[in-house]
Protein backbone atom coordinates (compact mmCIF):
# COMPACT_ATOMS: atom_id res chain seq x y z
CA UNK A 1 31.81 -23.06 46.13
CA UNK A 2 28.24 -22.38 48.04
CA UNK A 3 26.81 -25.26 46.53
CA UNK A 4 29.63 -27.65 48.37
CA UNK A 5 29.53 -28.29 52.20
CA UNK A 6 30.88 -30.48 54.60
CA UNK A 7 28.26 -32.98 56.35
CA UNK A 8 28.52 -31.92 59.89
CA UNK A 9 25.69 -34.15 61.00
CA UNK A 10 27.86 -37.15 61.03
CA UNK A 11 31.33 -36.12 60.61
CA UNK A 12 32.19 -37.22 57.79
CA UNK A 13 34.60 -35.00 55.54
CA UNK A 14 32.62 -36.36 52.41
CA UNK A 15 31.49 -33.16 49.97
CA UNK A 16 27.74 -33.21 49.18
CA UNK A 17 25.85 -31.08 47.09
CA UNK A 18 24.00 -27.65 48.52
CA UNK A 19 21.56 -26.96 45.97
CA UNK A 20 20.43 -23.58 47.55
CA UNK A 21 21.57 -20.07 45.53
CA UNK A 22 21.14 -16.39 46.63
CA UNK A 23 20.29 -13.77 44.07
CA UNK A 24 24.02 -12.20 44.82
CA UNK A 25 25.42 -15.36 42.93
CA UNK A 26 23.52 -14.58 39.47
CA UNK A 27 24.37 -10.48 39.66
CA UNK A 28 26.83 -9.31 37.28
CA UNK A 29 29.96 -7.65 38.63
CA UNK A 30 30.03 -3.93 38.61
CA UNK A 31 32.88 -4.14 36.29
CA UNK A 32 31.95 -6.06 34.23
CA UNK A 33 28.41 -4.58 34.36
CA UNK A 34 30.37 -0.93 32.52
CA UNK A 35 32.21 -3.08 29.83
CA UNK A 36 29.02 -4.88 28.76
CA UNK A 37 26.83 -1.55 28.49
CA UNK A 38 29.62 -0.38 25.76
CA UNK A 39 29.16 -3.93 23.82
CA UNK A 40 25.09 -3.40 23.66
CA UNK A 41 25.32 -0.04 22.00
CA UNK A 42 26.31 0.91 18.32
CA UNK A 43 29.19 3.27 17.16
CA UNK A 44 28.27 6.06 15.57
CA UNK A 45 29.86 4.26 12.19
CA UNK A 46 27.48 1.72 12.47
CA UNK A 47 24.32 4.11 12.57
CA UNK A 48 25.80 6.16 10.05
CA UNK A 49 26.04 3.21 7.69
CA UNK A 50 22.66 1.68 8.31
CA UNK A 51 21.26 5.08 7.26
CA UNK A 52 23.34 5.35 4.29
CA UNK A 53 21.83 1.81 2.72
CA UNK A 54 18.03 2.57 4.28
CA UNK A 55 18.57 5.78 2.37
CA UNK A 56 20.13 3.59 -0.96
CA UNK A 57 17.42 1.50 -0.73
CA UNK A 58 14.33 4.19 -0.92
CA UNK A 59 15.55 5.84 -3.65
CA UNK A 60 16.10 2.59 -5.43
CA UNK A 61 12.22 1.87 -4.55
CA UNK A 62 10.68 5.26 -5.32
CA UNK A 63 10.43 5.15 -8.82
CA UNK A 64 8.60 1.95 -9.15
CA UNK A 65 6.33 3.10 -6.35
CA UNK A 66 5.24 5.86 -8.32
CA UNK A 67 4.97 4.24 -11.00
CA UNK A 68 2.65 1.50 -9.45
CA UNK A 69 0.09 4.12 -8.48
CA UNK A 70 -0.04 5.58 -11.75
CA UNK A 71 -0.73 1.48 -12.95
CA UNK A 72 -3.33 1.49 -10.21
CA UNK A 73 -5.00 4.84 -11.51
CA UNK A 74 -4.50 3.45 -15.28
CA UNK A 75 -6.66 0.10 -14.22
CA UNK A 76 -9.44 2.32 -12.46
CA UNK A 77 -9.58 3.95 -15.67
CA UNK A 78 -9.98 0.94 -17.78
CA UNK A 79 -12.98 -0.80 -15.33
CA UNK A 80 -14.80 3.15 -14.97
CA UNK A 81 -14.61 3.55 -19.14
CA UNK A 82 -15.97 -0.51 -19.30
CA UNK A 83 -18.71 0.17 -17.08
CA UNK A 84 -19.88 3.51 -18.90
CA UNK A 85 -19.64 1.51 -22.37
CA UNK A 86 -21.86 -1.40 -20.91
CA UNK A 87 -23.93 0.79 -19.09
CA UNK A 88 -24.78 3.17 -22.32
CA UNK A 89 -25.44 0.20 -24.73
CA UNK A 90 -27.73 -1.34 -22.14
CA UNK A 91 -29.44 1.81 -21.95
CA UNK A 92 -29.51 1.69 -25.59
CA UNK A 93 -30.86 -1.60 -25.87
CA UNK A 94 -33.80 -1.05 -22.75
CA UNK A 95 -34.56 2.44 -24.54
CA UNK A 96 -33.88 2.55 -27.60
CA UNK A 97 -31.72 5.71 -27.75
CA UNK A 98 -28.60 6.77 -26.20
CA UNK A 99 -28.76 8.22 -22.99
CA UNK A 100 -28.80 12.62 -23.09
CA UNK A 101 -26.40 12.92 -20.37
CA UNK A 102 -24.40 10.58 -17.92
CA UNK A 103 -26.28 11.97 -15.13
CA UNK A 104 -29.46 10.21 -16.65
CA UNK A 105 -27.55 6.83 -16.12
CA UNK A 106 -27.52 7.64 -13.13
CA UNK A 107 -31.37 8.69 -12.55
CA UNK A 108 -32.31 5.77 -14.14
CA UNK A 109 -30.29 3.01 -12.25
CA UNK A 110 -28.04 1.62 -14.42
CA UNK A 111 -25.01 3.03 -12.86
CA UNK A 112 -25.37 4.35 -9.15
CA UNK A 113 -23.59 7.36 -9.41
CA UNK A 114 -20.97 9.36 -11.68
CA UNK A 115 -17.59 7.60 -11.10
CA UNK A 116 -14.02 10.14 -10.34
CA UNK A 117 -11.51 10.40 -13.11
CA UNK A 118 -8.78 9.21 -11.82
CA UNK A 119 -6.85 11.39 -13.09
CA UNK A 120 -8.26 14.40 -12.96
CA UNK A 121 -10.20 13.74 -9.55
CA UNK A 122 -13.62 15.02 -10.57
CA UNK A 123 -16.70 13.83 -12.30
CA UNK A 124 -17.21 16.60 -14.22
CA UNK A 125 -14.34 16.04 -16.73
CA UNK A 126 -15.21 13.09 -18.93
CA UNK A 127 -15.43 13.48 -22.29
CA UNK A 128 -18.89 12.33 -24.02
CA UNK A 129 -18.94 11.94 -27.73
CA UNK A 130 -22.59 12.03 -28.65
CA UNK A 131 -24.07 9.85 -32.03
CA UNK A 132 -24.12 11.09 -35.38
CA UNK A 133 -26.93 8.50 -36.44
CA UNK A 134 -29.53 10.65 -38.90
CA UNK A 135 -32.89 10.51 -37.04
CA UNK A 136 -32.37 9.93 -33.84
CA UNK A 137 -32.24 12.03 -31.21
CA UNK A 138 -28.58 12.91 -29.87
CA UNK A 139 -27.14 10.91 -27.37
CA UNK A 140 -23.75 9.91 -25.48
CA UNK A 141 -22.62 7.35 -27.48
CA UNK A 142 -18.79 6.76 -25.91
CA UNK A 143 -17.21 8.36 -23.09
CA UNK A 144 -13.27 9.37 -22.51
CA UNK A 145 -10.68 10.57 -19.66
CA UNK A 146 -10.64 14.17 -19.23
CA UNK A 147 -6.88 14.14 -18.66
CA UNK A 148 -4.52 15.08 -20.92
CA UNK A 149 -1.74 13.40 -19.20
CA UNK A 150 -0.40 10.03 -21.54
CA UNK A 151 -0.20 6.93 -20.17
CA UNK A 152 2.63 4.93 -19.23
CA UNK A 153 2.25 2.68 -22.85
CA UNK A 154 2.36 6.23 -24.59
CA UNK A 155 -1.08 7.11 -25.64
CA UNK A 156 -2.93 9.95 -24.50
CA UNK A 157 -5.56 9.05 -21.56
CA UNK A 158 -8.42 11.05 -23.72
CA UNK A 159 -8.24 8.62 -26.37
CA UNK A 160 -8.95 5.67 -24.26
């Protein structure tokens, strides 16, 4: 063993320890070095089957991933037609009447700008429904989606 000697500075036969290593003494074998590079790797079996359940696994998640954005786009929906609602009757209560167009919400700073329907990506589709009251001047009373896709509860996104 190199870390065994004899004590020649006395002459005694007694072993003592030689604590002193080379860098030889921790290199692996060059046999052994080709064995142990074909235990790191994977068969192709092994890859094969990891893909197969990555594979199981997205499919299994899809669905409910596409259905989570159209939940996302159904609550953007619900907070853009609550802020048009309470935007229009504060407008009706500052003015008086109900506001000609959104765009006027807009011009007069209740709302900073025309929000995106989120389902139909534009702010040109919503749907105004104007009053009927006798004597007063016509005005967007309530505001719908422009989409005519149904939500995920059934009802139509226009009826809203």
């Amino acid at each position: 063993m190199p870390w065994m000697g004899q004590n020649t500075v006395n002459g005694n036969d007694k072993m003592i320890y030689d604590l002193r290593f080379t860098i030889s003494d921790f290199k692996p074998k060059t046999e052994n070095r080709k064995s142990k590079i074909r235990e790191r790797g994977f068969t192709l079996i092994e890859l094969l089957i990891v893909m197969s359940i990555i594979a199981i696994l997205a499919t299994i998640a899809q669905p409910s991933f596409k259905q989570a954005i159209v939940k996302a786009r159904e609550a953007v929906l619900k907070e853009d037609l609550f802020v048009f609602r309470d935007v229009i009757d504060k407008y009706y209560s500052d003015k008086g009447k109900y506001p000609p167009t959104l765009d006027d919400l807009a011009k007069e700073g209740y709302i900073r700008g025309i929000p995106k329907d989120p389902f139909t990506n534009s702010t040109d589709t919503w749907q105004v429904i104007y009053s009927e009251a006798e004597g007063e001047e016509n005005g967007i009373y309530d505001v719908h989606s422009g989409s005519d896709l149904v939500a995920l509860d059934g009802t139509p996104y226009n009826e809203w």
